[in-house]
PDB file of N, CA and C in Angstrom:
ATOM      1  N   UNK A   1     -14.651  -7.792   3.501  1.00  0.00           N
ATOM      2  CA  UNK A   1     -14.262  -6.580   2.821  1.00  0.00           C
ATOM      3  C   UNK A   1     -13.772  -6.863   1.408  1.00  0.00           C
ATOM      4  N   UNK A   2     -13.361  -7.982   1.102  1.00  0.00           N
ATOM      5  CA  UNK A   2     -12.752  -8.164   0.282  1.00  0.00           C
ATOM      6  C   UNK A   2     -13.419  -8.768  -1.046  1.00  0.00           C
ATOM      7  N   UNK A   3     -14.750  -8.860  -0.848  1.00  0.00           N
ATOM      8  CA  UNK A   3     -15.824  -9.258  -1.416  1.00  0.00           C
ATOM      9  C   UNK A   3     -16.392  -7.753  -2.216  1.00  0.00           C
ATOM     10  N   UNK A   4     -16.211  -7.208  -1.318  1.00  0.00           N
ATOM     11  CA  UNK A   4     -16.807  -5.571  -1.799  1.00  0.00           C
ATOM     12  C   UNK A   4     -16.247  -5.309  -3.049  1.00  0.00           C
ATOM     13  N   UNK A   5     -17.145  -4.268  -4.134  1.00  0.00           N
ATOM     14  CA  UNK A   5     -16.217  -4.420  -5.681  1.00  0.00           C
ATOM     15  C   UNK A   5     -16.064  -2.582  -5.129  1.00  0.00           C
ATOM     16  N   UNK A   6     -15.121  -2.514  -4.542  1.00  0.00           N
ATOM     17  CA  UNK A   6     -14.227  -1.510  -3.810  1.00  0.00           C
ATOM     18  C   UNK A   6     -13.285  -0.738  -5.436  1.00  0.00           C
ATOM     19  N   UNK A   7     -13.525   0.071  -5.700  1.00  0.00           N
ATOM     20  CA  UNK A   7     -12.517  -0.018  -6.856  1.00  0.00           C
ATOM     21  C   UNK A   7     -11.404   1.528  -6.296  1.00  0.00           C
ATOM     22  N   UNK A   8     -11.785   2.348  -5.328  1.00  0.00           N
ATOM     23  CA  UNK A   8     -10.820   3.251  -4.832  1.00  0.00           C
ATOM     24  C   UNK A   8      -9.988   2.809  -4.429  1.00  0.00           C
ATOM     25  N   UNK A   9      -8.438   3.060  -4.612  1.00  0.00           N
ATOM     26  CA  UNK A   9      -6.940   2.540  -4.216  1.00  0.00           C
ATOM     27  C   UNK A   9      -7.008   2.958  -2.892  1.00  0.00           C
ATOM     28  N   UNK A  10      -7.190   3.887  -2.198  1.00  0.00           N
ATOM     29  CA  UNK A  10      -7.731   4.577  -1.342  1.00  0.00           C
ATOM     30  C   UNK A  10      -8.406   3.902   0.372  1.00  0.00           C
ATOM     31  N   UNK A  11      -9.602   3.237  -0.188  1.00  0.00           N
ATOM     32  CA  UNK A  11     -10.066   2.557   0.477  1.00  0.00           C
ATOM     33  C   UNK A  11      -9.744   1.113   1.129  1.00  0.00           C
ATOM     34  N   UNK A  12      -8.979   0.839   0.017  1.00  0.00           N
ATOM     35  CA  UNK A  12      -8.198  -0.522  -0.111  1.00  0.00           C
ATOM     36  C   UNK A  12      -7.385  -0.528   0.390  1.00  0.00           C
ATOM     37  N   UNK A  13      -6.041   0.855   0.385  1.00  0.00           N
ATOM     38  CA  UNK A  13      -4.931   1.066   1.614  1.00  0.00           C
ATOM     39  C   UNK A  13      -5.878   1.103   3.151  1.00  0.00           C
ATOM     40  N   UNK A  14      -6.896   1.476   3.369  1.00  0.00           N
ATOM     41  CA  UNK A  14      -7.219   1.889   4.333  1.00  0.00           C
ATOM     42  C   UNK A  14      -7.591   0.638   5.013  1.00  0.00           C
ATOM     43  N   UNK A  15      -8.279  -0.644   4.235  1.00  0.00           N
ATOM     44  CA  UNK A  15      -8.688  -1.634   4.890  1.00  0.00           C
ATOM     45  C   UNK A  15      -7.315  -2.678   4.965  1.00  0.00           C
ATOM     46  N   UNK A  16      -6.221  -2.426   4.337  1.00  0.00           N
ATOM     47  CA  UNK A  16      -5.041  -3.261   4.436  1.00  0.00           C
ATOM     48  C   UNK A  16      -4.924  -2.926   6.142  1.00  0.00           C
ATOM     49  N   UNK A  17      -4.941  -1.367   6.610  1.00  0.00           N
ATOM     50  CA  UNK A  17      -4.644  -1.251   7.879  1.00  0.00           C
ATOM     51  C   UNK A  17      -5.275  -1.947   8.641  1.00  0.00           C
ATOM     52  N   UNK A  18      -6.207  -2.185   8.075  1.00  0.00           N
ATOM     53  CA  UNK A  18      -7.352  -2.611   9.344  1.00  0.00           C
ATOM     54  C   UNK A  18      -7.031  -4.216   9.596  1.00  0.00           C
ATOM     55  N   UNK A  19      -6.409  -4.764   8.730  1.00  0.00           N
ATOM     56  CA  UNK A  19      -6.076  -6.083   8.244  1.00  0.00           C
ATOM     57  C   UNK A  19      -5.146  -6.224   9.510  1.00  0.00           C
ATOM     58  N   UNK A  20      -3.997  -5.362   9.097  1.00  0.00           N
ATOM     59  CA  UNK A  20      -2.526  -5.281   9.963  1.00  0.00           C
ATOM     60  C   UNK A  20      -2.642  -5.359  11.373  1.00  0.00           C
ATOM     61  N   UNK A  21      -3.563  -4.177  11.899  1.00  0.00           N
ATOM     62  CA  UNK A  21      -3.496  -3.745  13.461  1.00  0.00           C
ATOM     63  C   UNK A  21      -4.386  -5.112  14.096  1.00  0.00           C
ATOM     64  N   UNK A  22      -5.183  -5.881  13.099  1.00  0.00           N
ATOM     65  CA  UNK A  22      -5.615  -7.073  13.675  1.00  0.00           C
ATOM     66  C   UNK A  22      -4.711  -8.048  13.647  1.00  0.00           C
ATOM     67  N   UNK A  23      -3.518  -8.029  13.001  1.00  0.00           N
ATOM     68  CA  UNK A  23      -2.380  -9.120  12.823  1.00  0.00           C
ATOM     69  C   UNK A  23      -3.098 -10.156  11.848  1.00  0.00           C
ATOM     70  N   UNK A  24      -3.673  -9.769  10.605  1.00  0.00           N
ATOM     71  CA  UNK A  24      -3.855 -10.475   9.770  1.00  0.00           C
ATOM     72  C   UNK A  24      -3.200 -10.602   8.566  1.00  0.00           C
ATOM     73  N   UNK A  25      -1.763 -10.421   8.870  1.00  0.00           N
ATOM     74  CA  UNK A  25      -0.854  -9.777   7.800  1.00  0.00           C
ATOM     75  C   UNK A  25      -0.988 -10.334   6.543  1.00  0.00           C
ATOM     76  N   UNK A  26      -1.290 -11.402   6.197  1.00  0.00           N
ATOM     77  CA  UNK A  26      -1.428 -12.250   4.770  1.00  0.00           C
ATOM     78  C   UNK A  26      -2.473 -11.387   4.222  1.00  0.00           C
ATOM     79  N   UNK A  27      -3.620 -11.023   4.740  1.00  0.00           N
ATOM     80  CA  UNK A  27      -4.836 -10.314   4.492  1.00  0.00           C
ATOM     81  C   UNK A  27      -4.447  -9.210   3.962  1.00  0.00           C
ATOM     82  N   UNK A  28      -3.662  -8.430   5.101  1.00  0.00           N
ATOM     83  CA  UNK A  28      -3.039  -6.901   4.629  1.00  0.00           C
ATOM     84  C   UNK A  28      -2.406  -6.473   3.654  1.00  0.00           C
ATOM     85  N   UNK A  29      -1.113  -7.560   3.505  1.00  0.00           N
ATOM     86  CA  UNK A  29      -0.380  -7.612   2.181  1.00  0.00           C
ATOM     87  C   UNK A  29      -1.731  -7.886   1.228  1.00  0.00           C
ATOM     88  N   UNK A  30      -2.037  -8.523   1.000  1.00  0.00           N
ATOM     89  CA  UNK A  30      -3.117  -8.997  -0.330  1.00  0.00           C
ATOM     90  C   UNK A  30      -3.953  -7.947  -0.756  1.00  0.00           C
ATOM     91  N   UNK A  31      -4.473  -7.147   0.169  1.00  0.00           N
ATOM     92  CA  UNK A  31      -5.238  -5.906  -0.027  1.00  0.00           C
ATOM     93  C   UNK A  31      -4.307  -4.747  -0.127  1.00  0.00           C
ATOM     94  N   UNK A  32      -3.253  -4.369   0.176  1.00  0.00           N
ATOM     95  CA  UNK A  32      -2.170  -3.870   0.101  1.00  0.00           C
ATOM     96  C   UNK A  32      -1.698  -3.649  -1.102  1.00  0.00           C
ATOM     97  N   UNK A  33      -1.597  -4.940  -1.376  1.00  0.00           N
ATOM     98  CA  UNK A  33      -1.210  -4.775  -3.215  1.00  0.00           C
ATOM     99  C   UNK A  33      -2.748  -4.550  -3.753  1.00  0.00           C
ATOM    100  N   UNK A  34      -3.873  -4.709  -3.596  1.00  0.00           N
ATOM    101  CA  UNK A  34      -4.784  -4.341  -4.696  1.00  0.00           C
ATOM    102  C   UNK A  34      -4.819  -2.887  -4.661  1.00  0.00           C
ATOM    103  N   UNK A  35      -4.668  -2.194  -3.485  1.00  0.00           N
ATOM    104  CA  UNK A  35      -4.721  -1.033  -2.955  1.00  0.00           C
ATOM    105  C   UNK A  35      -3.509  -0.271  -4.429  1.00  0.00           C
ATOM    106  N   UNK A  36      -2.374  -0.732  -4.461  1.00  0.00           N
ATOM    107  CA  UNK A  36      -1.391  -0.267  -4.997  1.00  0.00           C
ATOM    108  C   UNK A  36      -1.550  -0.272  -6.600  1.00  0.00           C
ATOM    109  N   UNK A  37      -2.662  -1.741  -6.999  1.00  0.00           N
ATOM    110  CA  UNK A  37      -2.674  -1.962  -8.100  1.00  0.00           C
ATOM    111  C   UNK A  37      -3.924  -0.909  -8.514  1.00  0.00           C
ATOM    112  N   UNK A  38      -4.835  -0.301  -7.834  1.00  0.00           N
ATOM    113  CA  UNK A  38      -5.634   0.812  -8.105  1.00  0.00           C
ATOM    114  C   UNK A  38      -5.412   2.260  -7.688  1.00  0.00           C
ATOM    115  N   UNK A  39      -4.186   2.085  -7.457  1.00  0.00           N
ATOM    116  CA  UNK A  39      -3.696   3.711  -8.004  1.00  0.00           C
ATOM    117  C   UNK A  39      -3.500   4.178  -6.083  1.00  0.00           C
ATOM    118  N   UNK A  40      -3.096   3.637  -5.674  1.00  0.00           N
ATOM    119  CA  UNK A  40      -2.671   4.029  -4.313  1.00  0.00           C
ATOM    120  C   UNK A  40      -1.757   3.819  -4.087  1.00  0.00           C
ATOM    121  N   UNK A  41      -0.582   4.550  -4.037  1.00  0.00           N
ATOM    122  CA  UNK A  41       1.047   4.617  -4.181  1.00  0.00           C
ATOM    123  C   UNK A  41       1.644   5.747  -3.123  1.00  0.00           C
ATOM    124  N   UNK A  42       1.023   6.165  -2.539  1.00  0.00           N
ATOM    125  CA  UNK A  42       1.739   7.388  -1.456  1.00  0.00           C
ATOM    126  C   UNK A  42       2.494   6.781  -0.841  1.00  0.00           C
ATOM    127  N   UNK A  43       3.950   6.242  -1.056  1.00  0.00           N
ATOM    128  CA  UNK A  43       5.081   5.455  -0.632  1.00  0.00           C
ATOM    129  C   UNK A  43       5.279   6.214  -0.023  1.00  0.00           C
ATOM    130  N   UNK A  44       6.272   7.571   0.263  1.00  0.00           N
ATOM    131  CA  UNK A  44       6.285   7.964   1.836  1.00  0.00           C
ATOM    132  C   UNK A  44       5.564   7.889   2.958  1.00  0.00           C
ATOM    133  N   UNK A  45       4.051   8.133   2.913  1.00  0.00           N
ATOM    134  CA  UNK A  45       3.026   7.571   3.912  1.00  0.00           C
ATOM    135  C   UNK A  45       3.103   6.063   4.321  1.00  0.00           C
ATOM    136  N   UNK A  46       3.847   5.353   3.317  1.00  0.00           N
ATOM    137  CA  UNK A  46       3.347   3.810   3.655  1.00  0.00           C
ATOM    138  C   UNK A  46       4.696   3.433   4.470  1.00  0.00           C
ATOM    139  N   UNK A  47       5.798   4.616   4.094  1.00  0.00           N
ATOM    140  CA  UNK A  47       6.899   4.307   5.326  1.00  0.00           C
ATOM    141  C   UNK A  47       6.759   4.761   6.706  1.00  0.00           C
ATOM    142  N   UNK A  48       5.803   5.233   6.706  1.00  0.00           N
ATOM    143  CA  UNK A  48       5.418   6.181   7.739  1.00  0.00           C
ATOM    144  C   UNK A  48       4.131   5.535   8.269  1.00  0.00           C
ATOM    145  N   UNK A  49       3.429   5.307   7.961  1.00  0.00           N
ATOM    146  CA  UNK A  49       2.062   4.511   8.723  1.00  0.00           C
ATOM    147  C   UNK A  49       2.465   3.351   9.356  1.00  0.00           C
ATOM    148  N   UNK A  50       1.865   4.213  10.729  1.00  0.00           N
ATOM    149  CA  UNK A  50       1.876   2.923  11.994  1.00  0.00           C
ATOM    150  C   UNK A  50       1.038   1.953  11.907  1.00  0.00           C
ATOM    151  N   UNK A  51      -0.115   1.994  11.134  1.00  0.00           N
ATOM    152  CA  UNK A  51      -0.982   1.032  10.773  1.00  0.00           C
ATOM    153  C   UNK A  51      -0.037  -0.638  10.399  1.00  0.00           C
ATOM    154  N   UNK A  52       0.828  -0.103   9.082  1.00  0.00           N
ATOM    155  CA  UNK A  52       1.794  -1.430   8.915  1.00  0.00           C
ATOM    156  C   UNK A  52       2.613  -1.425   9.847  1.00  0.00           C
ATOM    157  N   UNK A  53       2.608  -1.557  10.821  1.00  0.00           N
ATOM    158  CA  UNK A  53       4.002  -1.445  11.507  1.00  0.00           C
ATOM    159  C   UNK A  53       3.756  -3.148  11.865  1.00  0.00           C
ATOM    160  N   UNK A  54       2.649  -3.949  12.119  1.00  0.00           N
ATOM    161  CA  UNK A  54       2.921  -5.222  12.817  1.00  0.00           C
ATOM    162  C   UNK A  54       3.224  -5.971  11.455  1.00  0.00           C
ATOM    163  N   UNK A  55       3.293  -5.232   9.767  1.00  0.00           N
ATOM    164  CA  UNK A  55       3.621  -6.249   9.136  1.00  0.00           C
ATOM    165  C   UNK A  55       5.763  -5.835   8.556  1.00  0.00           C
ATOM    166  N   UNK A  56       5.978  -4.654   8.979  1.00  0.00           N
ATOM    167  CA  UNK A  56       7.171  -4.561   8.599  1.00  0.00           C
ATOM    168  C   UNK A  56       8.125  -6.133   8.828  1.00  0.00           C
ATOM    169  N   UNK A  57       8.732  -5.886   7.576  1.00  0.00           N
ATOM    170  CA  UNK A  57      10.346  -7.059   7.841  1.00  0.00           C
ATOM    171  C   UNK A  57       9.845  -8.203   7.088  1.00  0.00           C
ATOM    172  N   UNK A  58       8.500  -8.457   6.997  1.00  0.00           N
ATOM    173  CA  UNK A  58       8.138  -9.293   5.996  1.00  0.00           C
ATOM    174  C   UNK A  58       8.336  -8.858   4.507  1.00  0.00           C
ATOM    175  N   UNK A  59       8.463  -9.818   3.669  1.00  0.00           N
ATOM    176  CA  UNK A  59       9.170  -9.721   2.942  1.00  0.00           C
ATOM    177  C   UNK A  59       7.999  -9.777   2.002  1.00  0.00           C
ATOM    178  N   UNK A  60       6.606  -9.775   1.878  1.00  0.00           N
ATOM    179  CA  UNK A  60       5.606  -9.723   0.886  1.00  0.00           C
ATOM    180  C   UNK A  60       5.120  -8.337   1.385  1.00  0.00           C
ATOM    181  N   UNK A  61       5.068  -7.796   2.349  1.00  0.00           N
ATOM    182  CA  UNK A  61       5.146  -6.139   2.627  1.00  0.00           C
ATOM    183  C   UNK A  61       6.024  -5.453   1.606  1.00  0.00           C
ATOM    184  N   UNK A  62       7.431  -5.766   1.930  1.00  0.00           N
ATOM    185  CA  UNK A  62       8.473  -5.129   1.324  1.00  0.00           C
ATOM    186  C   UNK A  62       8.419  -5.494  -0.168  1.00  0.00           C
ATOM    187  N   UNK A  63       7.478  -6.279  -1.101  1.00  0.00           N
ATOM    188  CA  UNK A  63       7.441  -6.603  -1.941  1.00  0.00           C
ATOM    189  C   UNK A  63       6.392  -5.658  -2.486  1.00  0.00           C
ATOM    190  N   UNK A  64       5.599  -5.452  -1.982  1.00  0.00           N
ATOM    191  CA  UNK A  64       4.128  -4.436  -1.986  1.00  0.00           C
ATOM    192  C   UNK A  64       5.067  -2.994  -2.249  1.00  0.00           C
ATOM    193  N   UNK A  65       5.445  -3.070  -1.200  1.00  0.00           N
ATOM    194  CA  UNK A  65       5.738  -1.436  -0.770  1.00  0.00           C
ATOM    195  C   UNK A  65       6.737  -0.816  -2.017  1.00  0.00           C
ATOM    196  N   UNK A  66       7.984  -1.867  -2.174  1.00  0.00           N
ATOM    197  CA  UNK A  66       8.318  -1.706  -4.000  1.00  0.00           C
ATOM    198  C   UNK A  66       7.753  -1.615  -4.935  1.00  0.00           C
ATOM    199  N   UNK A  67       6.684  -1.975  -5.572  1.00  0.00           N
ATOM    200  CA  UNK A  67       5.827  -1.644  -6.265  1.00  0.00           C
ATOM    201  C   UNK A  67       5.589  -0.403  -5.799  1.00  0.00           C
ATOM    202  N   UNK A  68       4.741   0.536  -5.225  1.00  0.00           N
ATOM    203  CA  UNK A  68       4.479   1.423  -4.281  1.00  0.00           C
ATOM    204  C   UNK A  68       5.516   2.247  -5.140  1.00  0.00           C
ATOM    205  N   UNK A  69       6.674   2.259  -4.526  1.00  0.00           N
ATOM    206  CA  UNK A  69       7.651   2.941  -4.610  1.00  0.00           C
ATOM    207  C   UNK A  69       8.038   3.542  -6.146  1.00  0.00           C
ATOM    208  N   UNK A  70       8.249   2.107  -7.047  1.00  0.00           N
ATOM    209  CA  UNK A  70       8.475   2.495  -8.540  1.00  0.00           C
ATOM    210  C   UNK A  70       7.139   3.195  -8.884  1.00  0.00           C
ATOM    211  N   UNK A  71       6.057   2.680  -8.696  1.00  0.00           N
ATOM    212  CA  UNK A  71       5.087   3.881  -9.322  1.00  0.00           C
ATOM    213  C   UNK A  71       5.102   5.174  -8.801  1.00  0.00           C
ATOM    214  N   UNK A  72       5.651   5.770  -7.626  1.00  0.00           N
ATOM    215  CA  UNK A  72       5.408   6.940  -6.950  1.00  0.00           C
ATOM    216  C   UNK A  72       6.414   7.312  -7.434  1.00  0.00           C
ATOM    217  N   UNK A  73       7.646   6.768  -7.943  1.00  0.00           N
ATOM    218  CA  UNK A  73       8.608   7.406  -8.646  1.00  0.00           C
ATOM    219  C   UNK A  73       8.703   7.843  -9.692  1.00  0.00           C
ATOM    220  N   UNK A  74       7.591   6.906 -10.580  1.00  0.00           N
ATOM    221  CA  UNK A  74       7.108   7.781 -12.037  1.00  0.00           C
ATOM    222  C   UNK A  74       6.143   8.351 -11.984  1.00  0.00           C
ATOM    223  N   UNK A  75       5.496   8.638 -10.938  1.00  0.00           N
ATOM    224  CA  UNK A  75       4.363   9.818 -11.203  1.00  0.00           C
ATOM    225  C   UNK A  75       5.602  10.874 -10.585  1.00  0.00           C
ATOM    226  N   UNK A  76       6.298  11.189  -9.533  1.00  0.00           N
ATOM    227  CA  UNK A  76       7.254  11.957  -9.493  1.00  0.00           C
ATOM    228  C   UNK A  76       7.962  12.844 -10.528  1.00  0.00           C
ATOM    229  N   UNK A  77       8.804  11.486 -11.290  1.00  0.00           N
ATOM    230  CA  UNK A  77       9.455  12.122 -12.340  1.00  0.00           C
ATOM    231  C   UNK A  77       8.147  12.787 -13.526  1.00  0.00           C
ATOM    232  N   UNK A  78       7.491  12.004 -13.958  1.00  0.00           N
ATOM    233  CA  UNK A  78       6.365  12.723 -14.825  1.00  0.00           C
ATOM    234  C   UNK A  78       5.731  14.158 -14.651  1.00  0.00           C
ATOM    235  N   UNK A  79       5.818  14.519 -13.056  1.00  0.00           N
ATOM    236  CA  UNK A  79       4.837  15.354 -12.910  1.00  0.00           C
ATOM    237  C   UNK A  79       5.205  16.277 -12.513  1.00  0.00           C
ATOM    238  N   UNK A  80       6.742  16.108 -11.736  1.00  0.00           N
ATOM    239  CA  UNK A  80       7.608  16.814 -11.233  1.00  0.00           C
ATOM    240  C   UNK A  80       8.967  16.790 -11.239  1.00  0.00           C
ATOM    241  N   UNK A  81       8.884  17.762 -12.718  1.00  0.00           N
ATOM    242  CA  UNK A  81      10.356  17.926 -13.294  1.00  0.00           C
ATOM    243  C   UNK A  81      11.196  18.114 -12.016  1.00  0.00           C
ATOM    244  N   UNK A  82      11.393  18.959 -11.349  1.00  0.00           N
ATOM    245  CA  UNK A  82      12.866  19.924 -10.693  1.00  0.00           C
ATOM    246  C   UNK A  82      12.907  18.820  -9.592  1.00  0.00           C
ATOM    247  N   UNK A  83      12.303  17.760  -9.272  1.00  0.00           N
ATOM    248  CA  UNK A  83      12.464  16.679  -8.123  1.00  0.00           C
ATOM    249  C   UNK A  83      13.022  16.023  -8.803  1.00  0.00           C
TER     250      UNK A  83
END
């Protein structure tokens, strides 16, 4: 998958899952962040998807998911004043 020139953030969260529920967590994180680095940031979903759940507590998850977070926070503030 990772060979694929995949450029949707989108698709890339979607195959991180697929990474995870196989317990390939190094895989997941790695696609995880490309996922994030092409514009896929829905940080509440990513606290919420059971998909990551076999990589929570790791600490290159929680490194991902920060990233995640600060960008979903400036498209927030940018886009949505009264939040």
């Amino acid at each position: 998958m990772e060979d694929a020139n995949l450029v949707d953030g989108e698709v890339w969260y979607l195959n991180a899952g697929v990474y995870c529920i196989n317990q390939e967590i190094d895989k997941c994180i790695s696609v995880l962040d490309k996922a994030v680095k092409r514009g896929y940031f829905a940080y509440p979903h990513m606290l919420k998807c059971r998909f990551l759940d076999p990589a929570r507590g790791n600490p290159g998850l929680d490194a991902v998911l920060d990233k995640a977070r600060l960008k979903h926070e400036a498209f927030k503030e940018k886009f949505f004043l009264n939040n």
